[in-house]
C-alpha atoms as a PDB file:
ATOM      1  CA  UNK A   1       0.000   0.000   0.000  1.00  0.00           C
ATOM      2  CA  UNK A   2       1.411   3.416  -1.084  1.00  0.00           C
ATOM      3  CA  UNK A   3       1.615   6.217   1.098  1.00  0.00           C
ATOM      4  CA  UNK A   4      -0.817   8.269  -0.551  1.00  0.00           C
ATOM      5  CA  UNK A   5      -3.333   5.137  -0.274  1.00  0.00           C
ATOM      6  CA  UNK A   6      -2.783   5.175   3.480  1.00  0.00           C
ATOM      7  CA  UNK A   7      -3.540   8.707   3.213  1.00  0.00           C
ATOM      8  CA  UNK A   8      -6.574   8.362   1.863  1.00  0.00           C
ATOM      9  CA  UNK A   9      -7.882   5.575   4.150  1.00  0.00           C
ATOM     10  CA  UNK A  10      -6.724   7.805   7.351  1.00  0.00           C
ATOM     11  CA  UNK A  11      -9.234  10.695   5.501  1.00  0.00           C
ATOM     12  CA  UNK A  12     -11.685   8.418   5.142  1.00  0.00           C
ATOM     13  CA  UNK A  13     -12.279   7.018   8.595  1.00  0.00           C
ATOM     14  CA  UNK A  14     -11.909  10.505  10.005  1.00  0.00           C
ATOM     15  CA  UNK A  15     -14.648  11.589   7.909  1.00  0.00           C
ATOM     16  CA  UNK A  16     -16.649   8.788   8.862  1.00  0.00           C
ATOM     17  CA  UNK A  17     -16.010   8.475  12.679  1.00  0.00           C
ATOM     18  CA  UNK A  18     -14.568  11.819  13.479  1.00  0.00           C
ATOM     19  CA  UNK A  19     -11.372  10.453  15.375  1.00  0.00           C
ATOM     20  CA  UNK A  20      -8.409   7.724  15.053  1.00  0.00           C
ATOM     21  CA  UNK A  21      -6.519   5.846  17.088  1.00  0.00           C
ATOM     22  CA  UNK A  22      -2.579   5.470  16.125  1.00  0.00           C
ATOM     23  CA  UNK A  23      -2.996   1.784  17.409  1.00  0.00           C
ATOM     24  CA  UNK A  24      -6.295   1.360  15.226  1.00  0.00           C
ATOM     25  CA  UNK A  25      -4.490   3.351  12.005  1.00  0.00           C
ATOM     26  CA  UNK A  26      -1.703   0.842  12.441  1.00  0.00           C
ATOM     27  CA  UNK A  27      -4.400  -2.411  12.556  1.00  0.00           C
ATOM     28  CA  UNK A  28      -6.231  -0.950   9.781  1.00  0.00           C
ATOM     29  CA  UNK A  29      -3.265  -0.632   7.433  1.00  0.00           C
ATOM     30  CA  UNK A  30      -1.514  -2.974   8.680  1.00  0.00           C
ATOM     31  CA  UNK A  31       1.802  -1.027   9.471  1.00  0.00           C
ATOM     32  CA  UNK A  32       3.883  -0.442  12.567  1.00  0.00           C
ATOM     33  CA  UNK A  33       2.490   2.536  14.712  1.00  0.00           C
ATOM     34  CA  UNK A  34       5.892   4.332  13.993  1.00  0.00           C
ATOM     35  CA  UNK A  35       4.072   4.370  10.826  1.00  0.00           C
ATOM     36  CA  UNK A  36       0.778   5.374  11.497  1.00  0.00           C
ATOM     37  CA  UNK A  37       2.363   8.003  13.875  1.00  0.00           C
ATOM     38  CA  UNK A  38       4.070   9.614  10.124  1.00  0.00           C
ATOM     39  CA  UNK A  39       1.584   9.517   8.347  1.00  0.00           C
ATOM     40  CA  UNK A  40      -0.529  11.585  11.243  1.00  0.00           C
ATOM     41  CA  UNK A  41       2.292  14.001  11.354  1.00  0.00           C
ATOM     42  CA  UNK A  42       2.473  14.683   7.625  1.00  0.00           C
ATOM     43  CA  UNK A  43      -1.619  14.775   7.010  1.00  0.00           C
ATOM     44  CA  UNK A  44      -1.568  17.018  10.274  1.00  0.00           C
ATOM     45  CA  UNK A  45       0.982  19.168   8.459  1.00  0.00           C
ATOM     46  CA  UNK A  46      -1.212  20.189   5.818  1.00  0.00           C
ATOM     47  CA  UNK A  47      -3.578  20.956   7.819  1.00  0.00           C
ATOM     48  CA  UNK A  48      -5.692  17.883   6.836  1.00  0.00           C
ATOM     49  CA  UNK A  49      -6.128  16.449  10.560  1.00  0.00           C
ATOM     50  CA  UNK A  50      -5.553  17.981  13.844  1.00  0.00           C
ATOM     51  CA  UNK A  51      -3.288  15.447  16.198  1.00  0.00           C
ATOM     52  CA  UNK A  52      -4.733  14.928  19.755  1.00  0.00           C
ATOM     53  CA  UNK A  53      -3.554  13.000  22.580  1.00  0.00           C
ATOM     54  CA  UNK A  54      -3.306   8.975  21.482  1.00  0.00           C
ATOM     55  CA  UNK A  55      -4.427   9.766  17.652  1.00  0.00           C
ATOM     56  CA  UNK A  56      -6.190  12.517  15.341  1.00  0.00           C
ATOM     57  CA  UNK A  57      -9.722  14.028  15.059  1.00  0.00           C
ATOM     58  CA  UNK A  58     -11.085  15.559  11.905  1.00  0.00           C
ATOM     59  CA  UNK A  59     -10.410  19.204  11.393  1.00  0.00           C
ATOM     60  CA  UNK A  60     -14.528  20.128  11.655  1.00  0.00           C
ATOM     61  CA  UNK A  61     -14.031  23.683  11.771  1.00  0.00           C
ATOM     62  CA  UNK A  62     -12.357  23.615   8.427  1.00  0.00           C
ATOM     63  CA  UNK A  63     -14.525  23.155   5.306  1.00  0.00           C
ATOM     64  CA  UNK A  64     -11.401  22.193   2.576  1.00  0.00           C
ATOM     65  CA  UNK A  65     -10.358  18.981   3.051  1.00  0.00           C
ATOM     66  CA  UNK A  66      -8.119  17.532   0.951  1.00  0.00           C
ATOM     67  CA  UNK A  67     -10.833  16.510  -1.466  1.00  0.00           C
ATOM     68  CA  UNK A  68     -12.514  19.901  -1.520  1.00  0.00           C
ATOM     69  CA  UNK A  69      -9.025  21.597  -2.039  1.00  0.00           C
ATOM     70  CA  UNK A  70      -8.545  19.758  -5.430  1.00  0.00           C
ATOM     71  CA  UNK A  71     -11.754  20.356  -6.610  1.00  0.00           C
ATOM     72  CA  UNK A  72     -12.008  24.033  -5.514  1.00  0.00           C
ATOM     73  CA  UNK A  73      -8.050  25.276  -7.022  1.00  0.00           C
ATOM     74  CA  UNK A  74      -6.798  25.085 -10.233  1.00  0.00           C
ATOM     75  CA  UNK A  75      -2.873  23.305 -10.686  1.00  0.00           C
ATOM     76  CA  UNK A  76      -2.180  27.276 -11.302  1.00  0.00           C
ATOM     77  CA  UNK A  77      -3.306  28.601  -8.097  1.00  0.00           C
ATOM     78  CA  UNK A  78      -1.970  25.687  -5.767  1.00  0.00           C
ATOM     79  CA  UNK A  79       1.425  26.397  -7.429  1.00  0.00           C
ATOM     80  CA  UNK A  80       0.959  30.123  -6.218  1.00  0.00           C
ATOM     81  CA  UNK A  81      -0.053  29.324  -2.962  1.00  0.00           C
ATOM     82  CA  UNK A  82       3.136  27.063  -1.936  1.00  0.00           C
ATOM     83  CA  UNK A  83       5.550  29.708  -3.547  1.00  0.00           C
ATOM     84  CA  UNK A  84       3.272  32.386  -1.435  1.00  0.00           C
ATOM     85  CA  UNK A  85       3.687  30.377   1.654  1.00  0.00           C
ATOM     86  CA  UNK A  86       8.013  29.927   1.446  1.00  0.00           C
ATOM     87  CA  UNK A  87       7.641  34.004   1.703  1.00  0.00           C
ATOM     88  CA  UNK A  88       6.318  33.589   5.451  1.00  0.00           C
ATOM     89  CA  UNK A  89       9.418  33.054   6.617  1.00  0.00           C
ATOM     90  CA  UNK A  90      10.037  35.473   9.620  1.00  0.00           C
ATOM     91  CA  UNK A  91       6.850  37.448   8.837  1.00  0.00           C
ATOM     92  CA  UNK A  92       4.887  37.697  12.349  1.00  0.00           C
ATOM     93  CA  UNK A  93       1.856  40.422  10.472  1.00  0.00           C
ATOM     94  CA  UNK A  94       0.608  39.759   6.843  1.00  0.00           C
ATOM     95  CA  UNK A  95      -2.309  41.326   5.071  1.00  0.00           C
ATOM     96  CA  UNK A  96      -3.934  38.947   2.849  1.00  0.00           C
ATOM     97  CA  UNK A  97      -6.391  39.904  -0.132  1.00  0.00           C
ATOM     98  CA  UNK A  98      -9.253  39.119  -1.348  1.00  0.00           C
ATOM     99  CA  UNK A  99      -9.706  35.648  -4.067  1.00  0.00           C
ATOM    100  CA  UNK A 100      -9.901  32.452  -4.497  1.00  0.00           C
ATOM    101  CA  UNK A 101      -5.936  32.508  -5.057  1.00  0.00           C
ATOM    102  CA  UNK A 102      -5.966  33.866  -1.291  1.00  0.00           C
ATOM    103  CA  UNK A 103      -7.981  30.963   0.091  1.00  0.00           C
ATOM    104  CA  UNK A 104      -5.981  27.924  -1.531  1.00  0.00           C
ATOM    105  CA  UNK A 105      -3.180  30.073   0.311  1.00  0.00           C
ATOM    106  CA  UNK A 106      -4.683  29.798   3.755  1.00  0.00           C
ATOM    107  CA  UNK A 107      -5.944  26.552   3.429  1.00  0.00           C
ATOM    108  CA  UNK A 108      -2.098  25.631   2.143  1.00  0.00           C
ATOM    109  CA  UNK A 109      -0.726  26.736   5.857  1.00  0.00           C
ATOM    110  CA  UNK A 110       0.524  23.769   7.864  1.00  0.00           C
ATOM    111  CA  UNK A 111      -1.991  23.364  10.695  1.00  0.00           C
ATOM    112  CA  UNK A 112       0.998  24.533  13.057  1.00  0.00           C
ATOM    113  CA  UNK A 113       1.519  27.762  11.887  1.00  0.00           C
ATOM    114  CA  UNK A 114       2.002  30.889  14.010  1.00  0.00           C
ATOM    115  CA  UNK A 115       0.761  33.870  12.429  1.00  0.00           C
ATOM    116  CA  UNK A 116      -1.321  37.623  12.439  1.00  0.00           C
ATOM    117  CA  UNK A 117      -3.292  37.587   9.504  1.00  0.00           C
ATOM    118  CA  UNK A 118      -5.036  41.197   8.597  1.00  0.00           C
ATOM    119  CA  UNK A 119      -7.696  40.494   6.365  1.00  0.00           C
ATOM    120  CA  UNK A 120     -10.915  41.541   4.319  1.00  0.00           C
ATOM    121  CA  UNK A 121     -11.659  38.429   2.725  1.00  0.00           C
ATOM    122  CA  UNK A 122     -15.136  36.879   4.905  1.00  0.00           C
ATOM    123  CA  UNK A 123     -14.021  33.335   2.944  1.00  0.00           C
ATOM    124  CA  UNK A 124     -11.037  32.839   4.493  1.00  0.00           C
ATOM    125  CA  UNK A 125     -12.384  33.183   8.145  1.00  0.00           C
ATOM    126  CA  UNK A 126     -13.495  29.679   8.848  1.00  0.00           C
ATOM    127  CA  UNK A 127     -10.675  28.560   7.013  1.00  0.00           C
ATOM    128  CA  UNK A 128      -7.627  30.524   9.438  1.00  0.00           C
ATOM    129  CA  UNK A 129     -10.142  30.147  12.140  1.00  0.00           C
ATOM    130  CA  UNK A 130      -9.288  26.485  12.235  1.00  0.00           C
ATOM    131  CA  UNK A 131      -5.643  26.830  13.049  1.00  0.00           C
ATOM    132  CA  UNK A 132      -5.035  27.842  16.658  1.00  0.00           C
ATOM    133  CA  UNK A 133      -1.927  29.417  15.821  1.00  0.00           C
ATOM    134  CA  UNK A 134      -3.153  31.822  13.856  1.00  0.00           C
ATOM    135  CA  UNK A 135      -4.108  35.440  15.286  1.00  0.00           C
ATOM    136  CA  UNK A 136      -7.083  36.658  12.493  1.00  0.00           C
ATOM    137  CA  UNK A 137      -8.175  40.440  12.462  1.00  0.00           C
ATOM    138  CA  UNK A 138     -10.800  40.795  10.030  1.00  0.00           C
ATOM    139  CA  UNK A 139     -11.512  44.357   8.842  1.00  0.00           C
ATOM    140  CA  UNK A 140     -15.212  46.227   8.675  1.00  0.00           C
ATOM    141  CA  UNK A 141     -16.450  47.239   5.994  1.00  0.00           C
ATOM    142  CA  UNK A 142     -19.683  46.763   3.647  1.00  0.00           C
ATOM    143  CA  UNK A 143     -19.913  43.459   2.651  1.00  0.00           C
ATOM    144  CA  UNK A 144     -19.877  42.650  -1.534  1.00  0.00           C
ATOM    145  CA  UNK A 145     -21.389  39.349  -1.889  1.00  0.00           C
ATOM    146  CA  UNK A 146     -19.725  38.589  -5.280  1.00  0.00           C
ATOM    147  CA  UNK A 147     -16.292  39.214  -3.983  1.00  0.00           C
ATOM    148  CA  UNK A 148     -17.086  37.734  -0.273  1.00  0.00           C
ATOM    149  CA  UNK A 149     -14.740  41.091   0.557  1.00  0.00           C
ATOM    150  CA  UNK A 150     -15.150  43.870   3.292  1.00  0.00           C
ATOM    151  CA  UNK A 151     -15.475  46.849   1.319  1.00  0.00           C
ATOM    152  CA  UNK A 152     -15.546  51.115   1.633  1.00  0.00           C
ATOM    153  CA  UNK A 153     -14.311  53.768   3.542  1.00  0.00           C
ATOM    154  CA  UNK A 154     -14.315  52.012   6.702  1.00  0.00           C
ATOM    155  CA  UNK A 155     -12.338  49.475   5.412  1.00  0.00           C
ATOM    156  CA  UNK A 156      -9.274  51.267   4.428  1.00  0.00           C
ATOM    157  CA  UNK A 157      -9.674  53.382   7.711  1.00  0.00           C
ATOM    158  CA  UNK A 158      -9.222  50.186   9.548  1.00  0.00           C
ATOM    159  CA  UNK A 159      -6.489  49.195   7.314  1.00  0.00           C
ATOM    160  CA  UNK A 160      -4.284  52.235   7.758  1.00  0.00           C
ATOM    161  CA  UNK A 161      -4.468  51.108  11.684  1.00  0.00           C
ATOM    162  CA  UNK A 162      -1.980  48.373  11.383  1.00  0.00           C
ATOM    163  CA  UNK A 163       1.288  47.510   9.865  1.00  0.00           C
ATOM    164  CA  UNK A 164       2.506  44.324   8.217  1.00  0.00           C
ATOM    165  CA  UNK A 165       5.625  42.805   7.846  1.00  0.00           C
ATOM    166  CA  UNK A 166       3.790  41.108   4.213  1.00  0.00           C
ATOM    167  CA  UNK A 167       0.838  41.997   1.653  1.00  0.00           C
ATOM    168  CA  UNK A 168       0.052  39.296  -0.183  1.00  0.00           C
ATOM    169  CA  UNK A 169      -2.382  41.156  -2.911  1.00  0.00           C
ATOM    170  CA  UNK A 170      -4.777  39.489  -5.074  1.00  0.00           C
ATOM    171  CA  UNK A 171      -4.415  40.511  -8.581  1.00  0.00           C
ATOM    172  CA  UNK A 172      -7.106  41.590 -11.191  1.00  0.00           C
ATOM    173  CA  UNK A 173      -4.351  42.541 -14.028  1.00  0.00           C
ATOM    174  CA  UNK A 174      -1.264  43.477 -14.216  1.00  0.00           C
ATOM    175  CA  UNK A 175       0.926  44.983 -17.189  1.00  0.00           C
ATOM    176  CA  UNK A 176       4.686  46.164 -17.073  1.00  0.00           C
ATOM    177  CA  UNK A 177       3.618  49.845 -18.133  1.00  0.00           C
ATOM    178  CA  UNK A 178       0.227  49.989 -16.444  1.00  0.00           C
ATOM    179  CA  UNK A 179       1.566  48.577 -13.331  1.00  0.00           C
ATOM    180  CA  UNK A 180      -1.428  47.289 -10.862  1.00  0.00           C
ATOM    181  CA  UNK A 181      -5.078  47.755 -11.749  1.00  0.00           C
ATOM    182  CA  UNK A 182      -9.081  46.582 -10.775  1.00  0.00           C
ATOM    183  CA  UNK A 183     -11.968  45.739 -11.717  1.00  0.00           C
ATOM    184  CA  UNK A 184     -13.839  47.109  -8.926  1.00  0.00           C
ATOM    185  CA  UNK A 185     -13.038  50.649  -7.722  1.00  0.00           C
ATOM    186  CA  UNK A 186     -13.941  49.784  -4.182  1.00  0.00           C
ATOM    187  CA  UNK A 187     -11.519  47.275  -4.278  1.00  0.00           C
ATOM    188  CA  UNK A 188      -8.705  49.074  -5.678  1.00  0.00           C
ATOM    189  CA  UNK A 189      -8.987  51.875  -2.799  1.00  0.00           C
ATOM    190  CA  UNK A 190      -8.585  48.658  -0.199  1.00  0.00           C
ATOM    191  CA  UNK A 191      -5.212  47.688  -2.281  1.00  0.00           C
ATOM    192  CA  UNK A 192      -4.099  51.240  -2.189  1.00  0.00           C
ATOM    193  CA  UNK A 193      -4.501  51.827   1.425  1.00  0.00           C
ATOM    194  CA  UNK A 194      -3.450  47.961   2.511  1.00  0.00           C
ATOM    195  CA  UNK A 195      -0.547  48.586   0.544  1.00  0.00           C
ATOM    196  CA  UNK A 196       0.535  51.874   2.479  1.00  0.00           C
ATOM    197  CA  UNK A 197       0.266  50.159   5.430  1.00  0.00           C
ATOM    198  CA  UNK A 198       2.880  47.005   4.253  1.00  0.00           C
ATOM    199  CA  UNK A 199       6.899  46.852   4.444  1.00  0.00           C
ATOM    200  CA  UNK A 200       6.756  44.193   2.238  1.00  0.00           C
ATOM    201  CA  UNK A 201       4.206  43.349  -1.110  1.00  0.00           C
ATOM    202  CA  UNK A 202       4.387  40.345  -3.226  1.00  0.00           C
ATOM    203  CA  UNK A 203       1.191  40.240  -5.683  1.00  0.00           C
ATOM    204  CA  UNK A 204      -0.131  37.122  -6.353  1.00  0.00           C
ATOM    205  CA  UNK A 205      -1.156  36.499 -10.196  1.00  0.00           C
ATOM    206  CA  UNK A 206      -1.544  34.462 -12.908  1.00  0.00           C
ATOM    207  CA  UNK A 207      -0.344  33.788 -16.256  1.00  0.00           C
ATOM    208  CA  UNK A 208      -3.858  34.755 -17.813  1.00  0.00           C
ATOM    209  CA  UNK A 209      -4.361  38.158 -16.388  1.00  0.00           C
ATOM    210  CA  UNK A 210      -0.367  39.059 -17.030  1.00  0.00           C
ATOM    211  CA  UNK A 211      -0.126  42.181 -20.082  1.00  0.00           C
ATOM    212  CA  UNK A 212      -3.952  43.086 -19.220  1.00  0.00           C
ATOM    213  CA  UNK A 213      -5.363  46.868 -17.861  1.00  0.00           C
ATOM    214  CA  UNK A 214      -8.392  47.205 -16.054  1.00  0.00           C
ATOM    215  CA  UNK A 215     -10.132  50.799 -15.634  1.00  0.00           C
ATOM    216  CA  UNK A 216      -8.821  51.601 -11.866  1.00  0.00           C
ATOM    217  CA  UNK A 217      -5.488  52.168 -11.328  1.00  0.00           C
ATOM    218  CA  UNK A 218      -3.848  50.560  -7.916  1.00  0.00           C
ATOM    219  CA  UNK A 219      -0.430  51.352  -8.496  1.00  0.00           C
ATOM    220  CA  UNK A 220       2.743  51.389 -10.498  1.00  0.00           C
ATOM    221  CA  UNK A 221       4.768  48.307 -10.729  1.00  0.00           C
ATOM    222  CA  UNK A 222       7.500  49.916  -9.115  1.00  0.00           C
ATOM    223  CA  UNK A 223       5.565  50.102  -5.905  1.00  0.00           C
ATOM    224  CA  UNK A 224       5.207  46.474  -5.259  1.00  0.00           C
ATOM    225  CA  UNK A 225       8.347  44.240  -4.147  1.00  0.00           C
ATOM    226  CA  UNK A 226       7.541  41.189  -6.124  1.00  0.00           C
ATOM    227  CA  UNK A 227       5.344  38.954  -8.427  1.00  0.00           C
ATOM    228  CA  UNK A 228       4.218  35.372  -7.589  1.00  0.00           C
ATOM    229  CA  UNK A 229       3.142  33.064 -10.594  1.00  0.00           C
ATOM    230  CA  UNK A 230       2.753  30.018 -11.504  1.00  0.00           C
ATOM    231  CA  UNK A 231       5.138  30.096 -13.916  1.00  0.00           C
ATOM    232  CA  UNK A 232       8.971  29.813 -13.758  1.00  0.00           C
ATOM    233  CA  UNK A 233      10.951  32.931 -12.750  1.00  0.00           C
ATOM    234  CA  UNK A 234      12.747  32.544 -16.328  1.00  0.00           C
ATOM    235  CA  UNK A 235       9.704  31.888 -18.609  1.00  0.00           C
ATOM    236  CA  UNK A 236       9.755  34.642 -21.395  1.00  0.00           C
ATOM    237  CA  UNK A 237       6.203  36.238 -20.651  1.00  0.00           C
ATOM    238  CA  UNK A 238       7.989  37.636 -17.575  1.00  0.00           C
ATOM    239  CA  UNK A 239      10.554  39.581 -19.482  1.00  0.00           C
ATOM    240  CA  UNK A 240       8.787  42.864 -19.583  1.00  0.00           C
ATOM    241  CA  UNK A 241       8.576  43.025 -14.988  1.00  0.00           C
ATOM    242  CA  UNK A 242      11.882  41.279 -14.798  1.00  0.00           C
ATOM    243  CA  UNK A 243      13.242  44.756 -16.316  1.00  0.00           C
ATOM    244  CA  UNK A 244      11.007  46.712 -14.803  1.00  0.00           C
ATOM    245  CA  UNK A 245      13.558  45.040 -11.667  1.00  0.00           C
ATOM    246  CA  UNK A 246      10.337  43.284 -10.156  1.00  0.00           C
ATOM    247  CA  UNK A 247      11.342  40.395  -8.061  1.00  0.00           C
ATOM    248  CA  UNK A 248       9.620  37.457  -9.862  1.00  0.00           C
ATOM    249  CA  UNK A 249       8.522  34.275  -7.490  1.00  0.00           C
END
């Protein structure tokens, strides 16, 4: 039985019964508990499984499990959200944006991660709220319904109260001589002021919405720190930020 197989079966009775035992994981699968200990460590890890005293229980708080997470994020976005997440390093505060590229982040975080997370984004609260570790200050705002966002005045007043270490923007479009832009105006004031308030801002995008311009402007390209794609840091369609001396991710 592969490892991923053993994976699967440990998913499996946790969704059925709620809990394992590392003595019933290793009768089950008929492996050593050294074993069954691993493989708790590594699901537990990803945030699949939270360990407990003699075993695991199901993460119930947390809607993505690992067969929600492949349905819900394209190969693109889970390749952004791993290169987002090696940028946490020795970053206590981080803002993070609005998007679906913003929740396959936070449901990427291993479950032990210790964190602040500033945020406007109403979909990734039961998501963070399911790793103990992790400080979550939600800002007010109006709520949009199509963009599950905080939006208005209030919210980039509440912004400008903080600072983070990291801004991890969502991105509409972005173009090497039109630098940042939105779709949505509201939204591009939140970027503007959540981006005043960062050291540190590494936009998250993909290949499909590289070279385009929406109507609101967010900001020049020389105002953010770095790019995170999916695609290698090398790969041609970069050219135009890589001499515009964006870091590219």
């Amino acid at each position: 039985m592969t490892k991923e197989e053993r994976f699967g079966l440990i998913l499996k009775e946790l969704k059925a019964s709620g809990k394992v035992s590392f003595e019933a994981v290793a009768s089950q699968l008929q492996v050593s508990e050294d074993t069954a200990r691993r493989d708790i460590d590594a699901l537990s890890k990803n945030g699949l499984l939270v360990k407990v005293r003699g075993g695991a229980m199901a993460p119930s708080a947390n809607p993505l499990l690992f067969q929600d997470r492949e349905e819900l994020f394209s190969d693109a976005k889970k390749v952004i959200a791993l290169k987002a997440l090696q940028q946490l390093a020795g970053c206590r505060t981080v803002f993070m944006d609005g998007g679906t590229t913003m929740l396959a982040v936070a449901a990427s975080l291993p479950a032990d991660t210790r964190l602040r997370v500033i945020t406007h984004n109403m979909a990734l609260v039961p998501v963070l709220g399911a790793h103990p570790g992790v400080e979550l200050i939600v800002l007010g705002g109006q709520y949009d319904r199509a963009t599950q966002t905080n939006l208005g005045v209030q919210t980039c007043l509440e912004a400008a109260r903080y600072q983070a270490d990291l801004y991890l923007m969502g991105v509409c479009s972005a173009d090497p001589a039109a630098g940042i832009t939105a779709a949505v105006a509201a939204d591009g004031e939140v970027k503007k002021a959540v981006l005043a308030s960062s050291l540190k801002t590494l936009a998250l995008v993909n290949h499909e919405k590289l070279n385009t311009v929406d109507f609101f402007r967010v900001c020049e390209l020389a105002a953010i720190d770095g790019l995170i794609t999916e695609l290698p840091s090398d790969d041609p369609r970069l050219d135009g930020y890589r001499a515009g001396g964006v870091e590219l991710v």
